[in-house]
N, C-alpha and C. Protein backbone atom coordinates (compact mmCIF):
# COMPACT_ATOMS: atom_id res chain seq x y z
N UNK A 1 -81.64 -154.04 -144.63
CA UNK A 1 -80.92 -152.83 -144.27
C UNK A 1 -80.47 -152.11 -145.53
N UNK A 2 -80.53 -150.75 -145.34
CA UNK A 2 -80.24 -149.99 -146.48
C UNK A 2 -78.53 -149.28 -146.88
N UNK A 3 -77.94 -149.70 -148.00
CA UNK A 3 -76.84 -149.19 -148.22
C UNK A 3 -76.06 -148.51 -147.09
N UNK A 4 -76.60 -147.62 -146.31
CA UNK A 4 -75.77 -146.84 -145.39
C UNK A 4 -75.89 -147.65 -144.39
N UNK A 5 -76.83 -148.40 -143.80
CA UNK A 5 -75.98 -149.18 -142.20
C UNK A 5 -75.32 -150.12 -142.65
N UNK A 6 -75.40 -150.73 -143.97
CA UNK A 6 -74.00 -152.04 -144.18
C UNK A 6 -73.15 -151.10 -144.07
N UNK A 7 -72.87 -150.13 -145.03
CA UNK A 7 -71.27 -149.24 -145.18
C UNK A 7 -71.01 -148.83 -143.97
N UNK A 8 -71.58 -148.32 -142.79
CA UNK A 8 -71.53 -147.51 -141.68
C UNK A 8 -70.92 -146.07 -142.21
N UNK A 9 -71.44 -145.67 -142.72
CA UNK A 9 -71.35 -144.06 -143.66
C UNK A 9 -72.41 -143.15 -144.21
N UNK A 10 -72.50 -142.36 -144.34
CA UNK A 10 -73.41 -141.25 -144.65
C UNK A 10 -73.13 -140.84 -146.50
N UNK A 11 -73.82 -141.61 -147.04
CA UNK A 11 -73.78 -142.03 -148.63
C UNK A 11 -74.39 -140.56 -149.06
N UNK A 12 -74.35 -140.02 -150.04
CA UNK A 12 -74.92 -139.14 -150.82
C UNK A 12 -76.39 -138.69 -151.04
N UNK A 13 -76.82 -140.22 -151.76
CA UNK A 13 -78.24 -140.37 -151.92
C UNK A 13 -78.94 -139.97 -150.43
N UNK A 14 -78.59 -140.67 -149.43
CA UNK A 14 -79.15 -140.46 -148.25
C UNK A 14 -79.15 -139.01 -147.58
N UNK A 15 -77.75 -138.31 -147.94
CA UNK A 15 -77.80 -137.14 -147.73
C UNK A 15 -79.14 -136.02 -148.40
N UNK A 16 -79.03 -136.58 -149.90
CA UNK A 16 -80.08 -135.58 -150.42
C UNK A 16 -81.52 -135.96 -150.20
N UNK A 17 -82.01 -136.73 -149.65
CA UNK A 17 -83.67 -137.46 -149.16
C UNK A 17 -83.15 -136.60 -147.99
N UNK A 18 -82.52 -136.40 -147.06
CA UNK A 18 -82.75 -135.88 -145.88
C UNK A 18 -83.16 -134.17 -145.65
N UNK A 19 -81.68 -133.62 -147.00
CA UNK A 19 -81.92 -132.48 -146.90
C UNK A 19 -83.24 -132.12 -147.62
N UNK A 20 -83.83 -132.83 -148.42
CA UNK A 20 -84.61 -133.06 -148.91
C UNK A 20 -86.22 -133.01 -148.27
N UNK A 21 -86.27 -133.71 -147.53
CA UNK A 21 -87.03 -133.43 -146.42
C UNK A 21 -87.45 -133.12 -145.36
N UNK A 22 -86.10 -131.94 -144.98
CA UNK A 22 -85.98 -130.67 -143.93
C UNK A 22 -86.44 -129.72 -145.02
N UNK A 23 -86.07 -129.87 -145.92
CA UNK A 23 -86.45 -128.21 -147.03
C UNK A 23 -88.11 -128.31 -147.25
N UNK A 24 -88.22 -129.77 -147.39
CA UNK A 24 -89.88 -129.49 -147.56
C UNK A 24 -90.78 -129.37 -146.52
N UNK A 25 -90.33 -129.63 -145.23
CA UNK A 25 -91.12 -129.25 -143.88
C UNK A 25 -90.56 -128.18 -143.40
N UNK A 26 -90.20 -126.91 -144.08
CA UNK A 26 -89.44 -125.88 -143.61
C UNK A 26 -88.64 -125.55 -142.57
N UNK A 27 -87.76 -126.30 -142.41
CA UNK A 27 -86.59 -126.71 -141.46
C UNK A 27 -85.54 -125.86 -141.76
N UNK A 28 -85.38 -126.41 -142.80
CA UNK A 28 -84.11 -125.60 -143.37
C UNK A 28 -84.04 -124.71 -144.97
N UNK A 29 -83.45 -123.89 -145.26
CA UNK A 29 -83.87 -123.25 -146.70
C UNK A 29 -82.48 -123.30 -147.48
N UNK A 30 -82.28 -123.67 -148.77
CA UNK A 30 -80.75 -123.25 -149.23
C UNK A 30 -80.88 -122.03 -149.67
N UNK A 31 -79.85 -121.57 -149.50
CA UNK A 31 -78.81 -120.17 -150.13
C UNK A 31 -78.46 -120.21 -151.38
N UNK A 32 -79.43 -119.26 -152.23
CA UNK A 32 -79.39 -118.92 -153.55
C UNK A 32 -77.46 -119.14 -153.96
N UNK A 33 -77.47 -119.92 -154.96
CA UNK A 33 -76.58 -119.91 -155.86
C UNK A 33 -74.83 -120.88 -155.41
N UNK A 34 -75.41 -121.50 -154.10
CA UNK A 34 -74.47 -122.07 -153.50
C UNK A 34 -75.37 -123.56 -152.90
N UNK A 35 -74.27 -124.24 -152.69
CA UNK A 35 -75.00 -125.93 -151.83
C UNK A 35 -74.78 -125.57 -150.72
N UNK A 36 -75.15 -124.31 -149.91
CA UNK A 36 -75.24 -124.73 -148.26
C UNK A 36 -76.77 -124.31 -148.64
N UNK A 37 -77.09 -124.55 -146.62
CA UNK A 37 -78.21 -124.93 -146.53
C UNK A 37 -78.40 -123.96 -145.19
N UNK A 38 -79.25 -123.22 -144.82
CA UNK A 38 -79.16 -122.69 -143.10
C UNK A 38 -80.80 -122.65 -142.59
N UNK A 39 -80.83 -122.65 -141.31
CA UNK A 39 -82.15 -122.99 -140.45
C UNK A 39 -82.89 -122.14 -140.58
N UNK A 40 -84.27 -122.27 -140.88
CA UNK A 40 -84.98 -121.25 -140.78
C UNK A 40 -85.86 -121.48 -139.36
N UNK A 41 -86.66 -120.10 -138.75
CA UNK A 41 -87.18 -119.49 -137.69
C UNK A 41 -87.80 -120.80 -136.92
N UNK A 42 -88.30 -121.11 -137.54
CA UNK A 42 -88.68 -122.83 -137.29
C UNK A 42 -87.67 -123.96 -136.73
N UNK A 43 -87.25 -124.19 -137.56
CA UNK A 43 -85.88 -125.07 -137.77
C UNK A 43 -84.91 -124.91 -136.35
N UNK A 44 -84.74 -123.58 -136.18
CA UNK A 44 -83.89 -123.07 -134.88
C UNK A 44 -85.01 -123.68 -133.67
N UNK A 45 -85.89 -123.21 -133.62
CA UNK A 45 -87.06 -123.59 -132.86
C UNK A 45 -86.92 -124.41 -132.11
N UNK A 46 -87.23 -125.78 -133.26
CA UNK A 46 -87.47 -126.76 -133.31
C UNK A 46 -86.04 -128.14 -132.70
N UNK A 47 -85.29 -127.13 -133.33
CA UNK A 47 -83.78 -127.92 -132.86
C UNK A 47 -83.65 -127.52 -131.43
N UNK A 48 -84.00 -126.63 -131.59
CA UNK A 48 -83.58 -125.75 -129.30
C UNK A 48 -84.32 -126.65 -128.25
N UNK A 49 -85.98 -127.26 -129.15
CA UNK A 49 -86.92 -128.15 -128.26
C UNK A 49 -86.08 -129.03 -127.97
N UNK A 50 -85.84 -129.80 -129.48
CA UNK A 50 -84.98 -131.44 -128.94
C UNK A 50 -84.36 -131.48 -128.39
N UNK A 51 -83.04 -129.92 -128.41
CA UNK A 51 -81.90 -129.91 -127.77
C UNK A 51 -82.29 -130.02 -126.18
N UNK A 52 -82.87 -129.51 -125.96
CA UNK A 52 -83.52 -129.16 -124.01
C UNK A 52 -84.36 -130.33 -123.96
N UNK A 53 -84.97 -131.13 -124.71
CA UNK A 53 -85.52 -132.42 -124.09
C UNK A 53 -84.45 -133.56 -124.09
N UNK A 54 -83.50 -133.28 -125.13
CA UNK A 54 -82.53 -134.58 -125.01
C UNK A 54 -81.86 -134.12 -123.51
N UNK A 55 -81.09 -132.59 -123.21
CA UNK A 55 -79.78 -132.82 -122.33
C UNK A 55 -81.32 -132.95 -121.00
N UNK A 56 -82.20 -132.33 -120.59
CA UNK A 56 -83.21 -132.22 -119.38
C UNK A 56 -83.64 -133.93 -119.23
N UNK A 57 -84.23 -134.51 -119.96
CA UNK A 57 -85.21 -135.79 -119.65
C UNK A 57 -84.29 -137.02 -120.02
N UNK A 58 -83.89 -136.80 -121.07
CA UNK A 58 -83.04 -138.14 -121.48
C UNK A 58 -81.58 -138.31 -120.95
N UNK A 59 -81.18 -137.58 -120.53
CA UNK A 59 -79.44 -137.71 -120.42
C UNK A 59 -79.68 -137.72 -118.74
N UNK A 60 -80.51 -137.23 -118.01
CA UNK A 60 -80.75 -137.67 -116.38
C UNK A 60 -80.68 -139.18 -116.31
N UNK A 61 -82.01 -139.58 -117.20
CA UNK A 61 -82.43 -141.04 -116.89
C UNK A 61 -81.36 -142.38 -117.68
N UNK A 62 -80.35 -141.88 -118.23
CA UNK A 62 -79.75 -143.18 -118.73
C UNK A 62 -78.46 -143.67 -117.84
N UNK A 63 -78.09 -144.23 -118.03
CA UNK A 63 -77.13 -145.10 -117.18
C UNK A 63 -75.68 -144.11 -117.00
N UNK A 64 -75.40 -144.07 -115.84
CA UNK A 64 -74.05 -143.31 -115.91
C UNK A 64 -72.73 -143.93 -116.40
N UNK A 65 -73.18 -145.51 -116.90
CA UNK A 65 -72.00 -146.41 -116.87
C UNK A 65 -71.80 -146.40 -118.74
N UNK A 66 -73.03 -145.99 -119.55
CA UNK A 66 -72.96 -146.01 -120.49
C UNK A 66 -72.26 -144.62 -121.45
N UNK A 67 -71.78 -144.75 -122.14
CA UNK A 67 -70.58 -144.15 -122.81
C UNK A 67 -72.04 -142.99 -123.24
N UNK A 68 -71.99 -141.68 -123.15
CA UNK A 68 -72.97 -140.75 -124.01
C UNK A 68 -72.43 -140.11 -125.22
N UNK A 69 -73.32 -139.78 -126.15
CA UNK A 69 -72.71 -139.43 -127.08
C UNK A 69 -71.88 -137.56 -126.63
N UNK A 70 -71.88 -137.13 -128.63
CA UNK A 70 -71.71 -135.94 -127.79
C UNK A 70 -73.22 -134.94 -128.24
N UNK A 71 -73.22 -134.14 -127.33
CA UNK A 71 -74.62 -133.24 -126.50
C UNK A 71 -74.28 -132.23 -127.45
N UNK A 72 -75.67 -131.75 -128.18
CA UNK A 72 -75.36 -130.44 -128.98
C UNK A 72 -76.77 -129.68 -128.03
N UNK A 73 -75.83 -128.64 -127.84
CA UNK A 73 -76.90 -127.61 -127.32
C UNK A 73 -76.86 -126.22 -127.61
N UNK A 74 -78.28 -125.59 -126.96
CA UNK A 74 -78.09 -124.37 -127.97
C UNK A 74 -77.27 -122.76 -127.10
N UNK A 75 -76.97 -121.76 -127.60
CA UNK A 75 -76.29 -120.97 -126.51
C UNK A 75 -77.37 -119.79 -126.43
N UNK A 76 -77.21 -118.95 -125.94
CA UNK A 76 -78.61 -118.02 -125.49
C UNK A 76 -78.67 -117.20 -127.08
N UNK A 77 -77.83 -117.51 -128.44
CA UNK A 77 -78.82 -116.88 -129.43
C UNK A 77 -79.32 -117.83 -130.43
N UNK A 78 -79.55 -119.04 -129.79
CA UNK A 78 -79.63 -120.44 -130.04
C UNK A 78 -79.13 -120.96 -131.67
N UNK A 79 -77.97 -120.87 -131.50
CA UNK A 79 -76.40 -121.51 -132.11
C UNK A 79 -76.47 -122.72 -131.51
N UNK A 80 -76.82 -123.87 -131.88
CA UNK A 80 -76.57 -125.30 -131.93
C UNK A 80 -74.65 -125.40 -131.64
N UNK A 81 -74.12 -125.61 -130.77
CA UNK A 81 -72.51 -125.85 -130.29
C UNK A 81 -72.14 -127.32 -129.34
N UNK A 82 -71.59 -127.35 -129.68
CA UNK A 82 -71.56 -129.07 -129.75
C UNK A 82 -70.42 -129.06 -128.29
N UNK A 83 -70.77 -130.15 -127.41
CA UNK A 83 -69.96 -130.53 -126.18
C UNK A 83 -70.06 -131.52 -126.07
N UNK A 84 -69.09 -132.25 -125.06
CA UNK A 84 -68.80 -133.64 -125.14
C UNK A 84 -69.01 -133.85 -123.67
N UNK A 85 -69.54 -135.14 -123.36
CA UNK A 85 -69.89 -135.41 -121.96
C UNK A 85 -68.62 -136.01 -121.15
């Protein structure tokens, strides 16, 4: 197991391999002259799919007894907004 599941934390290094490899499958692009990062045309896309296959197919079929996390979904100008089950 790698540094971050012993710690149970979101380490640095791990952060930058990730953003790291949303920027190179054009997911996401950074903003000249600053460390944020925002979605590109794709990226939105792509997050709206998962979002509507996780709350449609996966969140029907799992157990009602099991604790769900929380549900990020998108709003009609597909803004990723986060709700809790």
């Amino acid at each position: 197991m790698g540094r971050r599941a012993e710690r149970g934390r979101y380490i640095p290094g791990q952060m930058t391999y990730d953003l790291r490899r949303l920027r190179l499958n054009g997911l996401i692009r950074r903003l000249p002259h600053t460390h944020r990062y925002t979605l590109t045309d794709d990226g939105i896309r792509i997050a709206v799919f998962y979002t509507k296959v996780y709350n449609r197919l996966l969140v029907p079929v799992m157990p009602r007894t099991a604790s769900l996390p929380t549900i990020m979904t998108a709003n009609c100008c597909g803004v990723l907004i986060r709700r809790s089950t």
